[in-house]
C-alpha atoms as a PDB file:
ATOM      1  CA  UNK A   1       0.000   0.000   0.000  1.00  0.00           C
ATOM      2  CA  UNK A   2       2.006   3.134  -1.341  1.00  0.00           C
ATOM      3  CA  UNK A   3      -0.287   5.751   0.748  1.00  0.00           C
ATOM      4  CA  UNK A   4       0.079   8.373   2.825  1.00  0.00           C
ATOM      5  CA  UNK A   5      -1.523   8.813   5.675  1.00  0.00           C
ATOM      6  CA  UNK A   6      -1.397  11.564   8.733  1.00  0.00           C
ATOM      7  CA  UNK A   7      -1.965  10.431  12.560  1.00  0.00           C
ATOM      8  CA  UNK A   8      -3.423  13.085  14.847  1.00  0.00           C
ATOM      9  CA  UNK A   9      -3.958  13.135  18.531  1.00  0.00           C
ATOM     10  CA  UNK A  10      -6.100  16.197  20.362  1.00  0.00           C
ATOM     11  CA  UNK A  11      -4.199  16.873  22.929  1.00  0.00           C
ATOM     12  CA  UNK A  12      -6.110  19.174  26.325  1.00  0.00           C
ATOM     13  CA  UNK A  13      -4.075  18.551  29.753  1.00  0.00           C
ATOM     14  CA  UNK A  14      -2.265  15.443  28.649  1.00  0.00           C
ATOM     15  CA  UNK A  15       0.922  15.737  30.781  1.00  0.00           C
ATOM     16  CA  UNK A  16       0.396  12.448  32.728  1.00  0.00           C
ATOM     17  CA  UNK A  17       0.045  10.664  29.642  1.00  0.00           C
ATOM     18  CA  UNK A  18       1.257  12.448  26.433  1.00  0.00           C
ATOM     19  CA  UNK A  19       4.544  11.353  26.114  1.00  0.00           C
ATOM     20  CA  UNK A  20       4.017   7.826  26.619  1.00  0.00           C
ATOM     21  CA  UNK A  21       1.163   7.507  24.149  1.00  0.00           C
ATOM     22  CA  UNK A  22       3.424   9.325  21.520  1.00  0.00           C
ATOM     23  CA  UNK A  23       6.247   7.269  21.701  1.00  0.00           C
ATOM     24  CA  UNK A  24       3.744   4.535  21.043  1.00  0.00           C
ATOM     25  CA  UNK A  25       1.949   6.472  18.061  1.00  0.00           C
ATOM     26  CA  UNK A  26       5.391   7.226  15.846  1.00  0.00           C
ATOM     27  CA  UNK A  27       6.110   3.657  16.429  1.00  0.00           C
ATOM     28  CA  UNK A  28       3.338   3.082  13.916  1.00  0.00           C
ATOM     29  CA  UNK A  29       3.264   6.056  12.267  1.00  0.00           C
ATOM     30  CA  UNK A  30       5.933   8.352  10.716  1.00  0.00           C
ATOM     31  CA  UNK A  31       3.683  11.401  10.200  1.00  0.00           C
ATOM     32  CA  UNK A  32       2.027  12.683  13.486  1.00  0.00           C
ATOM     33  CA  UNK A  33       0.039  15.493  14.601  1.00  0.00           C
ATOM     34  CA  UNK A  34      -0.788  16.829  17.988  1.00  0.00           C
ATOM     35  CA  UNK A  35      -2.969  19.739  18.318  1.00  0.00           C
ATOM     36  CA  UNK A  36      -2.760  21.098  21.760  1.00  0.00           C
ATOM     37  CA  UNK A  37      -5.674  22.745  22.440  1.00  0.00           C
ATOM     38  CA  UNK A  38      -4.523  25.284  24.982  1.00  0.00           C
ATOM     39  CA  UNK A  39      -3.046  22.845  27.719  1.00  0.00           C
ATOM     40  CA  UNK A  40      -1.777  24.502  30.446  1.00  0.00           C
ATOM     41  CA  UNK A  41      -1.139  21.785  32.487  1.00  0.00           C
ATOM     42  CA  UNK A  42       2.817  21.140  31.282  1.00  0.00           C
ATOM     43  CA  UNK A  43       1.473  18.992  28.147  1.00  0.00           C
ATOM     44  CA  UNK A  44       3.227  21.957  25.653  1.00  0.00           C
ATOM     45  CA  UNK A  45       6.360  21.716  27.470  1.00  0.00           C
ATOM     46  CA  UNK A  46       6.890  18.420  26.983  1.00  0.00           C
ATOM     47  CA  UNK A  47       5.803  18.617  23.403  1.00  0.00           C
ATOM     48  CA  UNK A  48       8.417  21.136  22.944  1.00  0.00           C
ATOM     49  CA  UNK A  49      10.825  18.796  23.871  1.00  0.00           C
ATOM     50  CA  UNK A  50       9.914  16.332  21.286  1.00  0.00           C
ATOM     51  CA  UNK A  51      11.652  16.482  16.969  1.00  0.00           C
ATOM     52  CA  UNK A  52       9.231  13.572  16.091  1.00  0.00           C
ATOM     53  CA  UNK A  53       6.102  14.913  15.876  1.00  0.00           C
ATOM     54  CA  UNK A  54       4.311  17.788  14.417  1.00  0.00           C
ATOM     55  CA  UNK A  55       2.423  20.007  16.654  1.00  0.00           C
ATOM     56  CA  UNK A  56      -0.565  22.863  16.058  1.00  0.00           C
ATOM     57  CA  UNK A  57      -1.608  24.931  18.624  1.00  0.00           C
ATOM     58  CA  UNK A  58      -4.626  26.571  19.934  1.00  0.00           C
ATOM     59  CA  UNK A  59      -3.496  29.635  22.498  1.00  0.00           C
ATOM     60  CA  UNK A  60      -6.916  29.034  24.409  1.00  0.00           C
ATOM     61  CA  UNK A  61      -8.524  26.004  24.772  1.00  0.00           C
ATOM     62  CA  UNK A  62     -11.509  25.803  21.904  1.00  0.00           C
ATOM     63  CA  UNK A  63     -12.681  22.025  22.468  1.00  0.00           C
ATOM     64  CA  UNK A  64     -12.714  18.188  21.091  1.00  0.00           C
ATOM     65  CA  UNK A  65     -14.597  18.914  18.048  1.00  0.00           C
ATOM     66  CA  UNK A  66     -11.890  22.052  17.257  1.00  0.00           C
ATOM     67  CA  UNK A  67      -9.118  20.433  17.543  1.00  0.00           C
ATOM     68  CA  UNK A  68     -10.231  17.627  15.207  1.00  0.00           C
ATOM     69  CA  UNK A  69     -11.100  20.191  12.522  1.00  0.00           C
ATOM     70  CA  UNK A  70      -7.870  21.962  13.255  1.00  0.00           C
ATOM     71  CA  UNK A  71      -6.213  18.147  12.357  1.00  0.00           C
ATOM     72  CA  UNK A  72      -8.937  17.604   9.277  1.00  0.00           C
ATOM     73  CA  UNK A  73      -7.244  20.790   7.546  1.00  0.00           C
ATOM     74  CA  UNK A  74      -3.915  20.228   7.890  1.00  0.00           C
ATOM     75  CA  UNK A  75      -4.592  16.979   6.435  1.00  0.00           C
ATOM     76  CA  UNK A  76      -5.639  18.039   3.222  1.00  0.00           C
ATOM     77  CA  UNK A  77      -3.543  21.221   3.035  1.00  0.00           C
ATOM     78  CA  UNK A  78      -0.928  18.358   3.350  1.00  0.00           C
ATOM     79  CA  UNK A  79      -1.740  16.390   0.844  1.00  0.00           C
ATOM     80  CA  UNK A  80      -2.370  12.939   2.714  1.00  0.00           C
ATOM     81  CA  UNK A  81      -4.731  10.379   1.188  1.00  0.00           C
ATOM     82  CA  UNK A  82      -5.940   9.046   5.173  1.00  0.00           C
ATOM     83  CA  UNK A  83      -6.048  10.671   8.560  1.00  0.00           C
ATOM     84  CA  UNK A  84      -5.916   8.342  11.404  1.00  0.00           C
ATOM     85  CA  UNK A  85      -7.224  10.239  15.019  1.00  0.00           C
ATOM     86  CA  UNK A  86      -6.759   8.477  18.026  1.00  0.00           C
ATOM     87  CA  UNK A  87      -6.974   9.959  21.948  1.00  0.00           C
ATOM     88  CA  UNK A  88      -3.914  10.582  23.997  1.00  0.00           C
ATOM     89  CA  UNK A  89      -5.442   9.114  27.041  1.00  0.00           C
ATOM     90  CA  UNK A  90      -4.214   5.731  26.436  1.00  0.00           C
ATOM     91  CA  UNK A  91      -7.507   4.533  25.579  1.00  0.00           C
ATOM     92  CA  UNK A  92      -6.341   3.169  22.187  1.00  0.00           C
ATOM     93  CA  UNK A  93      -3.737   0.913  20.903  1.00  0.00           C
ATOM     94  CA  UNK A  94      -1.423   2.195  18.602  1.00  0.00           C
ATOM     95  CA  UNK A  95      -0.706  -0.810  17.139  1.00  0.00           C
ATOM     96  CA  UNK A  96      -3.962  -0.621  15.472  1.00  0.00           C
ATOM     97  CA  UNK A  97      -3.362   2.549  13.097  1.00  0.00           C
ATOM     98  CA  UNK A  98      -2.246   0.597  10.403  1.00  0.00           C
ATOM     99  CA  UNK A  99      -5.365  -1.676  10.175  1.00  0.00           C
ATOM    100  CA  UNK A 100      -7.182   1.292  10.175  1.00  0.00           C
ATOM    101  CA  UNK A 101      -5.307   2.613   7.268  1.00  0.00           C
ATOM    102  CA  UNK A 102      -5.330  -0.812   5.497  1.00  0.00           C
ATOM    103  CA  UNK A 103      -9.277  -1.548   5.830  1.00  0.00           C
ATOM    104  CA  UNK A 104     -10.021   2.360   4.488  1.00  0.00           C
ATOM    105  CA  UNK A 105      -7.890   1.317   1.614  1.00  0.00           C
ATOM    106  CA  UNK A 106      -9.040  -2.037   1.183  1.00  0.00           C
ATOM    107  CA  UNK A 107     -12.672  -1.630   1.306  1.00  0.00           C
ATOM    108  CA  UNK A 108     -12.322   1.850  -0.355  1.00  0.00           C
ATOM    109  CA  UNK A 109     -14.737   3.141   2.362  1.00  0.00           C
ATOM    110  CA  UNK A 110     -15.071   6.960   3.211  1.00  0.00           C
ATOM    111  CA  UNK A 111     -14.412   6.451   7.050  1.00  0.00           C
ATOM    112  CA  UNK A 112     -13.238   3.566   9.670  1.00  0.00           C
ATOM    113  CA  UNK A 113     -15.085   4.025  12.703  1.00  0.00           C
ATOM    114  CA  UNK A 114     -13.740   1.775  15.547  1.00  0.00           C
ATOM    115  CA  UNK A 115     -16.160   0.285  17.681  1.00  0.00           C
ATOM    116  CA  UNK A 116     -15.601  -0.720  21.217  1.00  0.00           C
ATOM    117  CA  UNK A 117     -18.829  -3.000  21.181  1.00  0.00           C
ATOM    118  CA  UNK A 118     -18.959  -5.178  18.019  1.00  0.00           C
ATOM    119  CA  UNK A 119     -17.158  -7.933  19.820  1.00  0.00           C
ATOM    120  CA  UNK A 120     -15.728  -8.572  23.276  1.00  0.00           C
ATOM    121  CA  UNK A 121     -11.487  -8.675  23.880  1.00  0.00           C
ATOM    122  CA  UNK A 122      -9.615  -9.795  26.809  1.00  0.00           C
ATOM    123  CA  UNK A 123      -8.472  -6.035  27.868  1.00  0.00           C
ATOM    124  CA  UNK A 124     -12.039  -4.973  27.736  1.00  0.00           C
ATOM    125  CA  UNK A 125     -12.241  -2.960  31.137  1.00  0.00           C
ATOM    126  CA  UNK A 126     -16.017  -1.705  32.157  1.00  0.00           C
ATOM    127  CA  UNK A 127     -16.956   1.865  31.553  1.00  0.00           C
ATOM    128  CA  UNK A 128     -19.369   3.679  33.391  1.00  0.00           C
ATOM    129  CA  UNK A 129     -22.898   2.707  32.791  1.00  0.00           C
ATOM    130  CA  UNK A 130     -24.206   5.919  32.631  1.00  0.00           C
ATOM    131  CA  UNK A 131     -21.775   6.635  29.521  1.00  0.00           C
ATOM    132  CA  UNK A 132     -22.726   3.397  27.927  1.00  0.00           C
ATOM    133  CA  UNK A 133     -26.219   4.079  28.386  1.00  0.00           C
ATOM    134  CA  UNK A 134     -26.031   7.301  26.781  1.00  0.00           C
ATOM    135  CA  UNK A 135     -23.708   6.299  23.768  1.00  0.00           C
ATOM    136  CA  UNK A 136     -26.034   3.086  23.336  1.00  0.00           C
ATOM    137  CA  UNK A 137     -28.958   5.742  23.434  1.00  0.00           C
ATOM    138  CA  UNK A 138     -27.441   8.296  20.698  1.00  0.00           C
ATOM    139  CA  UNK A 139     -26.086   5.265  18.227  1.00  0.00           C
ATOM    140  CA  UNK A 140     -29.330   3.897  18.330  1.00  0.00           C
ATOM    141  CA  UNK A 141     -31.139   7.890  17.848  1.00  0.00           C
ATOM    142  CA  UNK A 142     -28.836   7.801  14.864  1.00  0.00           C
ATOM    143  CA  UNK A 143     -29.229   5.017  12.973  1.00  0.00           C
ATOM    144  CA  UNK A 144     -32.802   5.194  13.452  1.00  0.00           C
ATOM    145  CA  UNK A 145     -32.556   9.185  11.820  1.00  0.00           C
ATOM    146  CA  UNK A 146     -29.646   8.606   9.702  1.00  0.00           C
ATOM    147  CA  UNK A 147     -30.092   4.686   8.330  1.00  0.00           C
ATOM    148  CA  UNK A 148     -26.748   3.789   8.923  1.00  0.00           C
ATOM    149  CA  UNK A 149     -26.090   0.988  11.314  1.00  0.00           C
ATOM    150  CA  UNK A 150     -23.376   2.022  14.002  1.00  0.00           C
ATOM    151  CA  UNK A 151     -22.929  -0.156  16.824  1.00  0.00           C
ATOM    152  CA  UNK A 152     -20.771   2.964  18.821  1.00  0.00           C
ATOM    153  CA  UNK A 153     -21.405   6.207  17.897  1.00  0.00           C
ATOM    154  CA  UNK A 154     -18.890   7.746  20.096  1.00  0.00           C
ATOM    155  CA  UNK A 155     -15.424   6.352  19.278  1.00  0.00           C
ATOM    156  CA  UNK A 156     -12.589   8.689  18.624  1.00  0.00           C
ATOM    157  CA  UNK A 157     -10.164   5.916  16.639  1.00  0.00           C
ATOM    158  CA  UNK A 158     -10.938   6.670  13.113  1.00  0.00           C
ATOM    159  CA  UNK A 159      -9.608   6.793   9.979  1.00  0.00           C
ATOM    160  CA  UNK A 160     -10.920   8.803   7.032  1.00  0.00           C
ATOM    161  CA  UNK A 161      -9.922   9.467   3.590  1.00  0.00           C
ATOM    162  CA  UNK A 162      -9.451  13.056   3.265  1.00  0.00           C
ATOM    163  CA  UNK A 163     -10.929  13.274  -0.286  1.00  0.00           C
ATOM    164  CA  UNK A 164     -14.196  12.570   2.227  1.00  0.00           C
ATOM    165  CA  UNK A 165     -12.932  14.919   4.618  1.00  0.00           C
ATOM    166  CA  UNK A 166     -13.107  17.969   1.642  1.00  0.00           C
ATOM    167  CA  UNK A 167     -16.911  17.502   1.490  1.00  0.00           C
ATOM    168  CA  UNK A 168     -17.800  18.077   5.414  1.00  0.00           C
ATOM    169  CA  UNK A 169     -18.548  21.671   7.040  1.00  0.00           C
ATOM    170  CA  UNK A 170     -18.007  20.706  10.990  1.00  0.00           C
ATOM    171  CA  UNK A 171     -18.811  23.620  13.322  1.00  0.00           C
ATOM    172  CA  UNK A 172     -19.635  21.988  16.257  1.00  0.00           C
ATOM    173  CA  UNK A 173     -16.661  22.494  18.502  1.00  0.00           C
ATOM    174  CA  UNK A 174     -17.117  20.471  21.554  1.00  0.00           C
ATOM    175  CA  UNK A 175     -17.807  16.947  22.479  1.00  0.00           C
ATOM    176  CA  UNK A 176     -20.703  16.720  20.290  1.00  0.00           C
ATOM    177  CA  UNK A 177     -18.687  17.423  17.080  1.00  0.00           C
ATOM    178  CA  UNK A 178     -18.801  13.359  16.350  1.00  0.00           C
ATOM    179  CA  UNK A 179     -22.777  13.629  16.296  1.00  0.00           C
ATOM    180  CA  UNK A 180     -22.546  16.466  13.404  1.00  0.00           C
ATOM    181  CA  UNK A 181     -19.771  14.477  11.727  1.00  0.00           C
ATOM    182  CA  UNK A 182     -22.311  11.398  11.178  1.00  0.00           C
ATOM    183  CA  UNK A 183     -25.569  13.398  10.198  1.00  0.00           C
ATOM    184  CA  UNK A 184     -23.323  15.075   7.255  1.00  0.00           C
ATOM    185  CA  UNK A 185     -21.496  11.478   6.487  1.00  0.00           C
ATOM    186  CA  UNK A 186     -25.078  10.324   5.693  1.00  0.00           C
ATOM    187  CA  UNK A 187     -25.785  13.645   3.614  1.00  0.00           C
ATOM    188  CA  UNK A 188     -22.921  12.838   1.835  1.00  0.00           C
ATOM    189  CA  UNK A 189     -24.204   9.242   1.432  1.00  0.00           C
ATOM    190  CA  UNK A 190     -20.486   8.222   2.662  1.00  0.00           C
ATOM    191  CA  UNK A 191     -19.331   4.783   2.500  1.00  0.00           C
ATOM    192  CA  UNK A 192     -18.791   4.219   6.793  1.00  0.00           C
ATOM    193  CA  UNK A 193     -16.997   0.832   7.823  1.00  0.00           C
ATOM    194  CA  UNK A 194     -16.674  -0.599  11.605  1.00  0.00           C
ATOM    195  CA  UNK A 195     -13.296  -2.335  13.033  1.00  0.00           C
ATOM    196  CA  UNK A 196     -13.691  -3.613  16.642  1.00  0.00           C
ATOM    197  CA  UNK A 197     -11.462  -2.305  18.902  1.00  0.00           C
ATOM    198  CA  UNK A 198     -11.154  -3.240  22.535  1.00  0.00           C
ATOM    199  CA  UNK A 199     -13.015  -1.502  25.602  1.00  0.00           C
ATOM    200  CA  UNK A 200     -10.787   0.061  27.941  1.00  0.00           C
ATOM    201  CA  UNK A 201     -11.341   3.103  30.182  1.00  0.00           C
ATOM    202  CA  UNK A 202      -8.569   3.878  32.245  1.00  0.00           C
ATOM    203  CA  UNK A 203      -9.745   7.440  34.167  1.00  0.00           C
ATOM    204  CA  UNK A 204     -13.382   6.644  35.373  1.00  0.00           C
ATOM    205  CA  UNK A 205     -13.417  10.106  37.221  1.00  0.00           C
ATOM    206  CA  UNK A 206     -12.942  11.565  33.580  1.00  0.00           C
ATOM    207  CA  UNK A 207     -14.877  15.014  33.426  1.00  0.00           C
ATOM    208  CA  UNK A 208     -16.854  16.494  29.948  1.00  0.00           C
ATOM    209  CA  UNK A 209     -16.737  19.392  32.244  1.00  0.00           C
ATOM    210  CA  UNK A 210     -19.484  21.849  33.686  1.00  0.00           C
ATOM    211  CA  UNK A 211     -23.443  20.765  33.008  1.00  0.00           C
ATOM    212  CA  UNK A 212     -22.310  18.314  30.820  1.00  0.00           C
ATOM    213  CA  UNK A 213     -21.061  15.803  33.941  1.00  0.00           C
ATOM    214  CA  UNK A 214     -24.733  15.447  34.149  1.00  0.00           C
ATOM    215  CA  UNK A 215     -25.821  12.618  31.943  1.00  0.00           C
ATOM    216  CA  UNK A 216     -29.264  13.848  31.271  1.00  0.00           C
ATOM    217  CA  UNK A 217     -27.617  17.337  30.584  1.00  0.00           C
ATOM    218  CA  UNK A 218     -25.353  15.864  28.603  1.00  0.00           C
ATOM    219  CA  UNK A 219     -27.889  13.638  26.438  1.00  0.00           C
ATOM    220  CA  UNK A 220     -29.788  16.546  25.863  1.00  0.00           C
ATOM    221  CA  UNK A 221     -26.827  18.735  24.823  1.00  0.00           C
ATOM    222  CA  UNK A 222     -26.250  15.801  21.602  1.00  0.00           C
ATOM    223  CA  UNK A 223     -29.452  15.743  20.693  1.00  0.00           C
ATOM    224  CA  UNK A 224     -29.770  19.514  20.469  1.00  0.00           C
ATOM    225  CA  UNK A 225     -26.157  19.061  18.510  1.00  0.00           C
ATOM    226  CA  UNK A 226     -28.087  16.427  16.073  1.00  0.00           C
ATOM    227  CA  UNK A 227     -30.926  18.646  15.680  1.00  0.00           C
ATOM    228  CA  UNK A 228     -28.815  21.467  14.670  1.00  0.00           C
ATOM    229  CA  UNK A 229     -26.869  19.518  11.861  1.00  0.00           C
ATOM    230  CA  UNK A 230     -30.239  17.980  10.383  1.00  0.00           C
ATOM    231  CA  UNK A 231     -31.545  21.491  10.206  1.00  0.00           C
ATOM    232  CA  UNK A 232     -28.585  22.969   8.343  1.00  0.00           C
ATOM    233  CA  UNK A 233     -28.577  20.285   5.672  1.00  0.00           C
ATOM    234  CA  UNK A 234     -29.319  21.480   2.310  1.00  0.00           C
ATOM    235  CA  UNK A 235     -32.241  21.225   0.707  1.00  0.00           C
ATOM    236  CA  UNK A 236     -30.992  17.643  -1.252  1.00  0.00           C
ATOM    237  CA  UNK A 237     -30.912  15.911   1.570  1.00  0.00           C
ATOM    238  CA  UNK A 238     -34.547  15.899   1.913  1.00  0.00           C
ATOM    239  CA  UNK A 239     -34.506  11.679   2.708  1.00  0.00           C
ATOM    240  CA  UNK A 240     -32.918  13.169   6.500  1.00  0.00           C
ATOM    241  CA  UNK A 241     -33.658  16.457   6.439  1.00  0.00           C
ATOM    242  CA  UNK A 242     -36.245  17.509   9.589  1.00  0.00           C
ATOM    243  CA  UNK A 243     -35.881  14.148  11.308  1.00  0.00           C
ATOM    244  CA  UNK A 244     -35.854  15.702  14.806  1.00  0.00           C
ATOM    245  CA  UNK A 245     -34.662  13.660  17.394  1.00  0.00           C
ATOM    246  CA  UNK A 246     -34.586  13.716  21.559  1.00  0.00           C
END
């Protein structure tokens, strides 16, 4: 496979775990990205430190959803065919960015999606049920809206082809920015494949921060997110379009 591909990591407060994850990541990869998005923890210290990665920055923190659009555009000012994203909480195995790459090439799809719940692995840890519940709630929202057939709606290990990445308009910046992502994938009619990837949730005490600790806050916050991207979808997308959900 004679492809190149880009991995990125959002990076927010990392310190206790950045530089072990990345010495993982460019084991796999020899292009990497790490947007910090206004750490002020010590995490842009020790990525100053580092000549095997590449690194944007946000000067104030601007959320999940902006630092993944931040690592969409340098992908394809960059001129990669994939992008690989993966979290830098040691959530993911590196080791598994190549069969992300190889099954976007393979099946020629328009987006890998891992999926922590199409089958079981021995490292699968138990997350919270309240976060289960919720992510079991959404996937099944979506695919119910959307016709598409996700089994986690919520995973950040992905791989996309950035050819697919020219024809999305993300603007949701925060933790809902993966809920927009899907209702414009489906616009786009894009070609979405699953790879199971293990369960593991290392920092149960894990904050979204403010209101959105609240599950109930929090599943009303995605649904108001989904409702916003079906509303703002043009006019040919009439099979989705108005499909409130919540």
């Amino acid at each position: 496979m004679d492809k190149k591909f880009l991995t990125a990591l959002p990076v927010y407060n990392e310190a206790g775990t950045v530089n072990e994850v990345l010495d993982e990541v460019t084991w796999y990869s020899h292009d990497v990205l790490v947007v910090d998005d206004g750490s002020n923890d010590g995490t842009a210290e020790l990525l100053s430190k580092r000549n095997d990665i590449i690194v944007e920055t946000h000067p104030k923190n601007r959320g999940y959803g902006a630092a993944l659009m931040t690592a969409f555009q340098y992908a394809i000012d960059h001129g990669y065919d994939y992008l690989v994203t993966i979290d830098c909480d040691g959530q993911h195995e590196p080791q598994r960015i190549r069969q992300f790459v190889r099954a976007c090439y393979k099946s020629n799809a328009d987006m890998v999606s891992g999926s922590r719940y199409l089958q079981s692995f021995d490292a699968d840890t138990a997350p919270p049920e309240e976060r289960r519940r919720i992510n079991h709630e959404v996937t099944k929202t979506l695919n119910k809206a959307l016709d598409l057939k996700l089994t986690d709606a919520f995973c950040g290990f992905k791989a996309y082809s950035t050819e697919a990445l020219k024809k999305l308009e993300i603007t949701d910046t925060g933790y809902g920015m993966p809920l927009e992502l899907w209702v414009q994938a489906a616009c786009q009619k894009l070609t979405i494949v699953e790879v199971a990837v293990p369960l593991i949730y290392l920092d149960e005490n894990r904050t979204f921060g403010g209101q959105l600790d609240d599950g109930d806050t929090r599943l009303k916050h995605y649904y108001n997110v989904i409702n916003r991207a079906l509303a703002k979808l043009p006019n040919d997308c009439e099979k989705i379009k108005g499909e409130r959900v919540g």
